[in-house]
PDB file of N, CA and C in Angstrom:
ATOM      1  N   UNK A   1     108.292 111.064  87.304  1.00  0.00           N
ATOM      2  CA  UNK A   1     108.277 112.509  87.217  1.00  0.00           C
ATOM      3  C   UNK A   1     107.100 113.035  88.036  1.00  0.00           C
ATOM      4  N   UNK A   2     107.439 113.964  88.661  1.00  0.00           N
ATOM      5  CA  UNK A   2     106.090 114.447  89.674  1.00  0.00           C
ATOM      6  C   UNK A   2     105.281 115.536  89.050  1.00  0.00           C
ATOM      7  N   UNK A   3     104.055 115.414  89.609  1.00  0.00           N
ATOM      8  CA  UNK A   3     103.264 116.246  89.245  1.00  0.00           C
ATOM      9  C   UNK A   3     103.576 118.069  89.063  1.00  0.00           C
ATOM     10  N   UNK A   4     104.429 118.187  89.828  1.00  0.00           N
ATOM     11  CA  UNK A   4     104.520 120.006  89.646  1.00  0.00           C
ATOM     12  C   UNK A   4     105.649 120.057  88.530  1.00  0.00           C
ATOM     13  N   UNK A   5     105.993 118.975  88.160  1.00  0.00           N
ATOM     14  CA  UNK A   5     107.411 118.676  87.034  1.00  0.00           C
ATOM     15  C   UNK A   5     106.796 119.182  85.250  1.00  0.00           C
ATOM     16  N   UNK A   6     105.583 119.138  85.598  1.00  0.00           N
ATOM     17  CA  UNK A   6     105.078 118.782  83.946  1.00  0.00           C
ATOM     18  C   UNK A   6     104.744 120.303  83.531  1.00  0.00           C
ATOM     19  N   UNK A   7     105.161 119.878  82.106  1.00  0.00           N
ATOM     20  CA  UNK A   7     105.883 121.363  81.689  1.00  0.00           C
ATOM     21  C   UNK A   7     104.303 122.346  81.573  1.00  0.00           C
ATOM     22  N   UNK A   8     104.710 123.232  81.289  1.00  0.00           N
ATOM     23  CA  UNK A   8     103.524 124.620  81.406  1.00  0.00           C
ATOM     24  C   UNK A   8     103.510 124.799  79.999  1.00  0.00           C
ATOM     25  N   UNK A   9     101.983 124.366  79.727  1.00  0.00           N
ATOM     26  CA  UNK A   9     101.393 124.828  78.177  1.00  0.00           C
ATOM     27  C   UNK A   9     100.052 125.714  78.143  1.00  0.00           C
ATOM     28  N   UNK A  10     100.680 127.012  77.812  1.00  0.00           N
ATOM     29  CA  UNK A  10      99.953 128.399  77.505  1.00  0.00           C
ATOM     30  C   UNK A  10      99.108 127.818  76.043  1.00  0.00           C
ATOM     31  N   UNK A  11      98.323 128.245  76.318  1.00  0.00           N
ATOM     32  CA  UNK A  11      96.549 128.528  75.339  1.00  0.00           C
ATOM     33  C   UNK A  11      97.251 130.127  74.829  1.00  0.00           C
ATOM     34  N   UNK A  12      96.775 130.071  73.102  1.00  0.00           N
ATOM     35  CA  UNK A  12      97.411 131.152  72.593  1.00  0.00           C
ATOM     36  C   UNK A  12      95.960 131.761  72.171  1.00  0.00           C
ATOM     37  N   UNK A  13      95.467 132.992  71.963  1.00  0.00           N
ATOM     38  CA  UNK A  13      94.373 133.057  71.764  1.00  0.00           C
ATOM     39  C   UNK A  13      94.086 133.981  70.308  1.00  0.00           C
ATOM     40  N   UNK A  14      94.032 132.771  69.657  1.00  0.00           N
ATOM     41  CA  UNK A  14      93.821 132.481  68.053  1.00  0.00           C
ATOM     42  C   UNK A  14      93.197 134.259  67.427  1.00  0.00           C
ATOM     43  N   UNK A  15      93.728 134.392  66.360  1.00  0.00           N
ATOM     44  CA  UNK A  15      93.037 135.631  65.714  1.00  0.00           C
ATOM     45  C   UNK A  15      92.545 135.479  64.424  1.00  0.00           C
ATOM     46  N   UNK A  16      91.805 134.227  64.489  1.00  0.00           N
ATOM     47  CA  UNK A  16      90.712 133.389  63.150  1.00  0.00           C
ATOM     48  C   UNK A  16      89.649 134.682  63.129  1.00  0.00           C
ATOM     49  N   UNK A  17      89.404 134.802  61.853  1.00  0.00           N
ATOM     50  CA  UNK A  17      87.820 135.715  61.336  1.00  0.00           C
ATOM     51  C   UNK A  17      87.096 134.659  61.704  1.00  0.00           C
ATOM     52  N   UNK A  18      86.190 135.367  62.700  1.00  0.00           N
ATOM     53  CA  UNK A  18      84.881 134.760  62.665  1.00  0.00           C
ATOM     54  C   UNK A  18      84.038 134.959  61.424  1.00  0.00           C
ATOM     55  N   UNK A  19      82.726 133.972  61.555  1.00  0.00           N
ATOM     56  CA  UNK A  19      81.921 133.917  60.189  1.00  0.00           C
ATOM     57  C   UNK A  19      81.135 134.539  60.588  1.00  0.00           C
ATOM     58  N   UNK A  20      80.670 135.175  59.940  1.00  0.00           N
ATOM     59  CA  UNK A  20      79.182 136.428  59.702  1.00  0.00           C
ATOM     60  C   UNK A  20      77.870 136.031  58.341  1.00  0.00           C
ATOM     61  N   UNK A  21      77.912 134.632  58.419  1.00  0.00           N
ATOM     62  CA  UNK A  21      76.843 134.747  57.464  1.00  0.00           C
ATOM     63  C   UNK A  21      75.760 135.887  56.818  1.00  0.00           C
ATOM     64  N   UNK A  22      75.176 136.253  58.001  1.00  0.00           N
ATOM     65  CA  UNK A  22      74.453 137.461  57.814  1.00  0.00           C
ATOM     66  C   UNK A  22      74.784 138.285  57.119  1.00  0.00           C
ATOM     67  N   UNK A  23      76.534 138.836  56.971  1.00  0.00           N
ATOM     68  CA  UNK A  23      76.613 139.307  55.812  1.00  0.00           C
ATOM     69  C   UNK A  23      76.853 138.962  54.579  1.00  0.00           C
ATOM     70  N   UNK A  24      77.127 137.925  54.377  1.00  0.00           N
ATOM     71  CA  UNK A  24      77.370 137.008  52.966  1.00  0.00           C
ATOM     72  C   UNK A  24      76.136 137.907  51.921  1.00  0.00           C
ATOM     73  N   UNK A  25      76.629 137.991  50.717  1.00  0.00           N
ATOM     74  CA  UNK A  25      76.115 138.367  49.828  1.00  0.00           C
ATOM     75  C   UNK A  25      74.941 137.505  49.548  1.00  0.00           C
ATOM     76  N   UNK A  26      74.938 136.615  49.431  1.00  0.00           N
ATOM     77  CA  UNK A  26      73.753 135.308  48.885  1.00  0.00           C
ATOM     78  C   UNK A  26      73.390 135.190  50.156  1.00  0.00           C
ATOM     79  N   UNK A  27      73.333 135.641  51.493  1.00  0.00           N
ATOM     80  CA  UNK A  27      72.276 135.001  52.754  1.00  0.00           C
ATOM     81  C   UNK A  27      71.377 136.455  52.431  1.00  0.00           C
ATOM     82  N   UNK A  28      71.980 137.527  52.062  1.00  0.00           N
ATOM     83  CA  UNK A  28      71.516 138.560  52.065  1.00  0.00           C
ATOM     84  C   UNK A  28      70.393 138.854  50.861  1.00  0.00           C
ATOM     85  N   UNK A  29      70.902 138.127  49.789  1.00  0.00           N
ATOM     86  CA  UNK A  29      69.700 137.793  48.587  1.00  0.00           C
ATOM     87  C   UNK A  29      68.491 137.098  49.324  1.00  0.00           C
ATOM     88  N   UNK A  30      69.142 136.126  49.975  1.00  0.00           N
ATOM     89  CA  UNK A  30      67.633 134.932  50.310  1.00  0.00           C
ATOM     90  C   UNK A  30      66.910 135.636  51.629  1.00  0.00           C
ATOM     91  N   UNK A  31      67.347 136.697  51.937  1.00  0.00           N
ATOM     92  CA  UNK A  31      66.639 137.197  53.240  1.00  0.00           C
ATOM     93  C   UNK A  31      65.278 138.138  52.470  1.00  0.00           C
ATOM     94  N   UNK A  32      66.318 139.193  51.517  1.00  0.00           N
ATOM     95  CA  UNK A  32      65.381 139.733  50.639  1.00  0.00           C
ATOM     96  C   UNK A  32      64.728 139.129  50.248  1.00  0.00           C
ATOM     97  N   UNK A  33      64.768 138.122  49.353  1.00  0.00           N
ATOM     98  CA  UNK A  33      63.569 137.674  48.370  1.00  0.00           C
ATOM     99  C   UNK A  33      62.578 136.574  49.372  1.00  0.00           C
ATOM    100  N   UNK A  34      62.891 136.645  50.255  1.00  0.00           N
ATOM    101  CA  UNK A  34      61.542 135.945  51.729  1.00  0.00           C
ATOM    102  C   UNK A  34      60.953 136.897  52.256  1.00  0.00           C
ATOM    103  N   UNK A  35      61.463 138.749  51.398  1.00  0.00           N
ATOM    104  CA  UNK A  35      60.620 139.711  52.178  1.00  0.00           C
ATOM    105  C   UNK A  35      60.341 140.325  50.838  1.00  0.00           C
ATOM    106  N   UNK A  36      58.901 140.936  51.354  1.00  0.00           N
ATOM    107  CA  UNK A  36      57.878 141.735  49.907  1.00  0.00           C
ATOM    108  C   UNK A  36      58.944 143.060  49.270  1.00  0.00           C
ATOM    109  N   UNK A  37      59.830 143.000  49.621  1.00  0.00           N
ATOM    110  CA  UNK A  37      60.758 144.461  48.968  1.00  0.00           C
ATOM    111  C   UNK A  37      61.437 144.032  47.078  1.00  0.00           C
ATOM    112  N   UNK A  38      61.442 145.098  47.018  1.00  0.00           N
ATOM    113  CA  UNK A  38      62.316 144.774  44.990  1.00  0.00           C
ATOM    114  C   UNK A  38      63.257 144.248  45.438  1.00  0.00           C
ATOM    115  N   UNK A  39      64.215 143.483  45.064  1.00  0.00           N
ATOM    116  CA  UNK A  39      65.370 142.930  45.085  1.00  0.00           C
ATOM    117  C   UNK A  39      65.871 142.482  43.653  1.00  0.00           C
ATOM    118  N   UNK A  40      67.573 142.181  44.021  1.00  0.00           N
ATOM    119  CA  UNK A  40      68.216 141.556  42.794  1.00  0.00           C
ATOM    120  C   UNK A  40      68.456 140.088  43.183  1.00  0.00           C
ATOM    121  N   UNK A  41      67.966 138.955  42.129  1.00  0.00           N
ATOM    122  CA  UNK A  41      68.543 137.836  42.411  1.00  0.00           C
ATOM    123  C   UNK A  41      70.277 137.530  42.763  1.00  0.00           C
ATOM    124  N   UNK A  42      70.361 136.711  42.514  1.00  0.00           N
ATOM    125  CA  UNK A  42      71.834 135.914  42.516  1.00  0.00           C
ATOM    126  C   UNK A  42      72.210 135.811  40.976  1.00  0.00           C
ATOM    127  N   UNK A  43      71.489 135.897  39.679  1.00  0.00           N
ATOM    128  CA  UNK A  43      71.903 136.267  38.464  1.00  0.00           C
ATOM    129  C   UNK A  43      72.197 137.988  37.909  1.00  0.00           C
ATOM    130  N   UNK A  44      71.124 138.543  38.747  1.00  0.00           N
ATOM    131  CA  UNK A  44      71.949 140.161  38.699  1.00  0.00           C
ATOM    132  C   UNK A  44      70.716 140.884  37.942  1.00  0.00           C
ATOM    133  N   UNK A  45      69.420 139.966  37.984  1.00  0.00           N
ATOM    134  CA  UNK A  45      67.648 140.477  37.229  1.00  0.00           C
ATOM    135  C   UNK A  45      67.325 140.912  38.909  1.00  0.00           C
ATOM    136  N   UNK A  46      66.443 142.185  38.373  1.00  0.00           N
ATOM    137  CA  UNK A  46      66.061 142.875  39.446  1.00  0.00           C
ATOM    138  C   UNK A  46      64.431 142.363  39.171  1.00  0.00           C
ATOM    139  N   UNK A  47      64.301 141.850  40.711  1.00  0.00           N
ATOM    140  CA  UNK A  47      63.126 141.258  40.761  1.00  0.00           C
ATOM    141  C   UNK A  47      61.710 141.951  41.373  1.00  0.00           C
ATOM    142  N   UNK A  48      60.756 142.427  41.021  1.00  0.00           N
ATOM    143  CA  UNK A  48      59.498 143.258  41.235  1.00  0.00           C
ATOM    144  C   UNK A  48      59.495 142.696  42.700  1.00  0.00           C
ATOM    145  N   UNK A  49      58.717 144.027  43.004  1.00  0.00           N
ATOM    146  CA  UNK A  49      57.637 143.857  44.835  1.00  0.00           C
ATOM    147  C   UNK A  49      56.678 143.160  44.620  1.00  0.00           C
ATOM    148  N   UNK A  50      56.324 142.124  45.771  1.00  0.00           N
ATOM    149  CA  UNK A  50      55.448 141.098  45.441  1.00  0.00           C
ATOM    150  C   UNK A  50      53.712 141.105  45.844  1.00  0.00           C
ATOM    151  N   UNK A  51      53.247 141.865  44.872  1.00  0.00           N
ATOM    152  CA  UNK A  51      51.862 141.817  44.782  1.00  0.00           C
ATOM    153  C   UNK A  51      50.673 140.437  44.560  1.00  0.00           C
ATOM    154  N   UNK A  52      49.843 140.336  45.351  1.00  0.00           N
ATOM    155  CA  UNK A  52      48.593 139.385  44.170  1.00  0.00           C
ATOM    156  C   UNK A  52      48.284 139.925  43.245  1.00  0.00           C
ATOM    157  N   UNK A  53      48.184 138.748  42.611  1.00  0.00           N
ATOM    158  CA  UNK A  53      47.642 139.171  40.829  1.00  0.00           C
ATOM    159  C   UNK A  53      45.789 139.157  41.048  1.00  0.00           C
ATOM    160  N   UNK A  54      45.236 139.979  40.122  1.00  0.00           N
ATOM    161  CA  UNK A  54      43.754 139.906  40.685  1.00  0.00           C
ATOM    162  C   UNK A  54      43.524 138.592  39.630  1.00  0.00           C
ATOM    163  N   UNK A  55      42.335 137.835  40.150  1.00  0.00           N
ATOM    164  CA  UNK A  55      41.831 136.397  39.950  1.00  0.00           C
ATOM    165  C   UNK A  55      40.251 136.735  39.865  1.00  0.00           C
ATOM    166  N   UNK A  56      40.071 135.740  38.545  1.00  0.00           N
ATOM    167  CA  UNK A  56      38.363 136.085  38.111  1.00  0.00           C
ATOM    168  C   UNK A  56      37.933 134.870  38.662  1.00  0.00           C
ATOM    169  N   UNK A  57      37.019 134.722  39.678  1.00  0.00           N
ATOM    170  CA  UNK A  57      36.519 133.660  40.542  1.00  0.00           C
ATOM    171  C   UNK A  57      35.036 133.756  40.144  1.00  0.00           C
ATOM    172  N   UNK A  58      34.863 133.984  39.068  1.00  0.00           N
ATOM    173  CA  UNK A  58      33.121 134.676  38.890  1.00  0.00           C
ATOM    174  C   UNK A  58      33.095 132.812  38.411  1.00  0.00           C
ATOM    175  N   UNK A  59      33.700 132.102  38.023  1.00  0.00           N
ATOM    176  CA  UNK A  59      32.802 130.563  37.130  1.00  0.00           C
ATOM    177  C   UNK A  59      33.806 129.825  38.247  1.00  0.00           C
ATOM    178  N   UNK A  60      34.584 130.202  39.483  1.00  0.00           N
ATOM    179  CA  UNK A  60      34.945 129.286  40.199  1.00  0.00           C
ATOM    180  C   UNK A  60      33.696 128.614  41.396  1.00  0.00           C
ATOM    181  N   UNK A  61      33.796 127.463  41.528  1.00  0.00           N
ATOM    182  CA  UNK A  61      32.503 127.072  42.399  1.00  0.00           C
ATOM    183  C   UNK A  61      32.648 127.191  43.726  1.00  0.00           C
ATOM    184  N   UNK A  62      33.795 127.822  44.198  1.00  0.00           N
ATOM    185  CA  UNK A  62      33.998 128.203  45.749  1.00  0.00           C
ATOM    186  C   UNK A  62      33.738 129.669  46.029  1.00  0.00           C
ATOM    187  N   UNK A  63      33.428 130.413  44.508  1.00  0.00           N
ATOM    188  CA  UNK A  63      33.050 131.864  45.150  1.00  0.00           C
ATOM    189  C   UNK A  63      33.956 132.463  45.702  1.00  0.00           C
ATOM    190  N   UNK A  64      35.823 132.235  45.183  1.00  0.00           N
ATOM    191  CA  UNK A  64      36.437 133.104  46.393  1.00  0.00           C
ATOM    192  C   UNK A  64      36.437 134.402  46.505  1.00  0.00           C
ATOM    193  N   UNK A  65      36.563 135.226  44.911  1.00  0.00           N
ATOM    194  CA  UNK A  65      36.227 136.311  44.803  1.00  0.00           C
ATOM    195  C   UNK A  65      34.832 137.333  45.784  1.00  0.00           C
ATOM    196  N   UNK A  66      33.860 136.703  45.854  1.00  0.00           N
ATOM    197  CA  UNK A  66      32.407 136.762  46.599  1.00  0.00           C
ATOM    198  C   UNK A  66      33.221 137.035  48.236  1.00  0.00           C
ATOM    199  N   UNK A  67      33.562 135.803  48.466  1.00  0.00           N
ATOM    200  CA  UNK A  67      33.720 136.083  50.415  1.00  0.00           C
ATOM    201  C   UNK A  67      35.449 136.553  50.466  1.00  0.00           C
ATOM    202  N   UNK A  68      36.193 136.463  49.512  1.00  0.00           N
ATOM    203  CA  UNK A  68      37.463 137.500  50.129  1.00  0.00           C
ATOM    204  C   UNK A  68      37.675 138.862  48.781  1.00  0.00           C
ATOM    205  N   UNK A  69      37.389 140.113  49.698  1.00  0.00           N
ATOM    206  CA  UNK A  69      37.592 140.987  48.482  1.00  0.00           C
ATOM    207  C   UNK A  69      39.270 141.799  48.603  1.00  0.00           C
ATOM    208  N   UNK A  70      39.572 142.684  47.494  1.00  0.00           N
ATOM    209  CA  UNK A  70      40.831 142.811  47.323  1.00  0.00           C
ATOM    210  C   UNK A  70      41.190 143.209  48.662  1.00  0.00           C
ATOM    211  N   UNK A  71      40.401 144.216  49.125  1.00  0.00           N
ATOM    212  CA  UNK A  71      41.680 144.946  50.573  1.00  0.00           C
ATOM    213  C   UNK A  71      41.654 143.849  51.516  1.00  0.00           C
ATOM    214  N   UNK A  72      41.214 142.650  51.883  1.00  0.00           N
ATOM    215  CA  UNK A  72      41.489 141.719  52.420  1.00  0.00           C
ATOM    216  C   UNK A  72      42.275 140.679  52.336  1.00  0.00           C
ATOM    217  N   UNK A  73      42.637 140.269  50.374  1.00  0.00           N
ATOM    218  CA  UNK A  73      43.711 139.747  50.008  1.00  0.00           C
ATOM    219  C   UNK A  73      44.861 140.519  50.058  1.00  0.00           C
ATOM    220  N   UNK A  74      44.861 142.285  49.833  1.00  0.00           N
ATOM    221  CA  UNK A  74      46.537 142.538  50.235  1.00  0.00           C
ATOM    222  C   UNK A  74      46.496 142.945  51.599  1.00  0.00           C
ATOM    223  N   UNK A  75      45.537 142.699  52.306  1.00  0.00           N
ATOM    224  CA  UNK A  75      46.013 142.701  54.169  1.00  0.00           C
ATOM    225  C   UNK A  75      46.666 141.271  54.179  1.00  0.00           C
ATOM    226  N   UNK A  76      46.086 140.523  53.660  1.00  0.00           N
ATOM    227  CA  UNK A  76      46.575 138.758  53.878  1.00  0.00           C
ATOM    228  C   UNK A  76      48.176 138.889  53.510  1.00  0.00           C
ATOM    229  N   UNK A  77      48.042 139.403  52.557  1.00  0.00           N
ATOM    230  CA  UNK A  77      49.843 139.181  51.707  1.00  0.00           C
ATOM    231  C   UNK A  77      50.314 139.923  52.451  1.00  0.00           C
ATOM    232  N   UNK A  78      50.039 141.531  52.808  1.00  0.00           N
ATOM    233  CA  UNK A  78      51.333 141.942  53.524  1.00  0.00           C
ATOM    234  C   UNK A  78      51.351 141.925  54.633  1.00  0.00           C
ATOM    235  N   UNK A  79      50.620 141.209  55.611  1.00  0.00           N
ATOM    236  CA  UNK A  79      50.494 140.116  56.879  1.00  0.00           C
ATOM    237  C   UNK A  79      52.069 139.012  56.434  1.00  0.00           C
ATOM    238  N   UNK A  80      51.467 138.297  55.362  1.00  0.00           N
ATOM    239  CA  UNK A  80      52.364 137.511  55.171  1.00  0.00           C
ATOM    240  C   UNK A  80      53.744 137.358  54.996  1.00  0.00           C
ATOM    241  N   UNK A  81      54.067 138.795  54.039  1.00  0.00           N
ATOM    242  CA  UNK A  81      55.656 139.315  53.500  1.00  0.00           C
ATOM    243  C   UNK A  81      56.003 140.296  54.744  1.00  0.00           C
ATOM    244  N   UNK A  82      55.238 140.461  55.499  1.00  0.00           N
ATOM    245  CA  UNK A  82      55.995 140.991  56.636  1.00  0.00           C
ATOM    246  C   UNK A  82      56.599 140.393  57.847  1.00  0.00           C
ATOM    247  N   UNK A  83      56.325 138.940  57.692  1.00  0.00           N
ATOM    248  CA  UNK A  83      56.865 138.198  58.399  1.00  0.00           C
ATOM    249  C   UNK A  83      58.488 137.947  58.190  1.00  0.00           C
ATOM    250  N   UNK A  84      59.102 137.875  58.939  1.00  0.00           N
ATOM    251  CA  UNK A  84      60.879 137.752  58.321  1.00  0.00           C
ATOM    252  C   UNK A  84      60.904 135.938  58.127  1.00  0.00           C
ATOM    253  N   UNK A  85      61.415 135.294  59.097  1.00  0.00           N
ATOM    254  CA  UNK A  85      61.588 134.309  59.403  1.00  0.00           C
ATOM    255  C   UNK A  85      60.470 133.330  58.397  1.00  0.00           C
ATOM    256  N   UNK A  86      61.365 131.819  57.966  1.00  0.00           N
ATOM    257  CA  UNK A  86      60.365 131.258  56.839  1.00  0.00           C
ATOM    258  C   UNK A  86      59.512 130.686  57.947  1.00  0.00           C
ATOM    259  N   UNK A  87      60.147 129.870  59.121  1.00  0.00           N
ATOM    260  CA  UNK A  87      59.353 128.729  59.662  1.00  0.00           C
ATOM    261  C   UNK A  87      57.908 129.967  60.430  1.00  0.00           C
ATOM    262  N   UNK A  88      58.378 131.070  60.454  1.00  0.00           N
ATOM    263  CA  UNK A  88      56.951 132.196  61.056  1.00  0.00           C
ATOM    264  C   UNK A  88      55.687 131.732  59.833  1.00  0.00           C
ATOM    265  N   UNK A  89      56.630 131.816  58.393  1.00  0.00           N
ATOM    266  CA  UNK A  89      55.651 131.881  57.159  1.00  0.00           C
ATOM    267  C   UNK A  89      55.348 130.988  56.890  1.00  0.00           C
ATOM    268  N   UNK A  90      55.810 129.686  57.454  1.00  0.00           N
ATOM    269  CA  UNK A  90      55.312 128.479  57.386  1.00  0.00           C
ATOM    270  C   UNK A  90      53.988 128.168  58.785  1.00  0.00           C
ATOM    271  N   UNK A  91      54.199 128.357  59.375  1.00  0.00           N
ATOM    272  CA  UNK A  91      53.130 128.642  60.613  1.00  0.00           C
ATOM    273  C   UNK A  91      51.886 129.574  60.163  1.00  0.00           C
ATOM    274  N   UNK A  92      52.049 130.464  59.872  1.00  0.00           N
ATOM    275  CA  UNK A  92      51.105 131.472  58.815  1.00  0.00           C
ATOM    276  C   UNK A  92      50.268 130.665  58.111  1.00  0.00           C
ATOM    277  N   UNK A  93      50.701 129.695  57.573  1.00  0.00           N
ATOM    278  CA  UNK A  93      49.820 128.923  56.161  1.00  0.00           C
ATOM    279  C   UNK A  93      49.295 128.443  56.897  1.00  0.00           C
ATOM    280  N   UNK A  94      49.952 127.326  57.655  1.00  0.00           N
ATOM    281  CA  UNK A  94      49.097 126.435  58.823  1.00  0.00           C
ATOM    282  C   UNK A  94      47.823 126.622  58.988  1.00  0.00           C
ATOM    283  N   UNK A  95      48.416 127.844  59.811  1.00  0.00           N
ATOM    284  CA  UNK A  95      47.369 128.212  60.729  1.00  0.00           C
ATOM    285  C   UNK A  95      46.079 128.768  59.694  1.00  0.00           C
ATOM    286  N   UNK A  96      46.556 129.427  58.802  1.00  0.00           N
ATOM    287  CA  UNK A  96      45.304 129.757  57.989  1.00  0.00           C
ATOM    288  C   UNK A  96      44.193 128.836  57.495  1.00  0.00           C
TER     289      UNK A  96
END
């Protein structure tokens, strides 16, 4: 059989849903709760904005209270929760 003999097969061009993770309900939980905003878990508890708690460092022997004071710990945090991406917030620690 010769080459110009062989039959003609058309490519049909499929009408599959693409995936959109991004909008998935649960990618959309875990985006929130990796950012400082209120959010609702995945059980349906609405979860607080994420503040430091203040810390009594007065009998700690590193003095952290002494060399970092509050407006420097919530510049640190919302440095930190403003980062989107984890591996950014993982680099963040690092580097700190």
């Amino acid at each position: 059989m010769p080459h110009d003999m062989d039959p003609v097969i058309e490519k049909r061009s499929t009408l599959k849903r693409q995936r959109k993770p991004e909008t998935w309900k649960r990618n959309i939980t875990k985006t929130l709760n990796n950012q400082e905003h209120e959010h609702v878990d995945s059980t349906g508890k609405v979860k607080a904005k994420k503040v430091p708690k203040s810390v009594d460092c007065s009998k700690c022997r590193f003095k952290c209270s002494e060399k970092i004071n509050d407006e420097e710990r919530l510049s640190i945090n919302d440095e930190y929760w403003s980062l989107i991406d984890y591996s950014r917030k993982k680099g963040f620690l690092l580097a700190s």
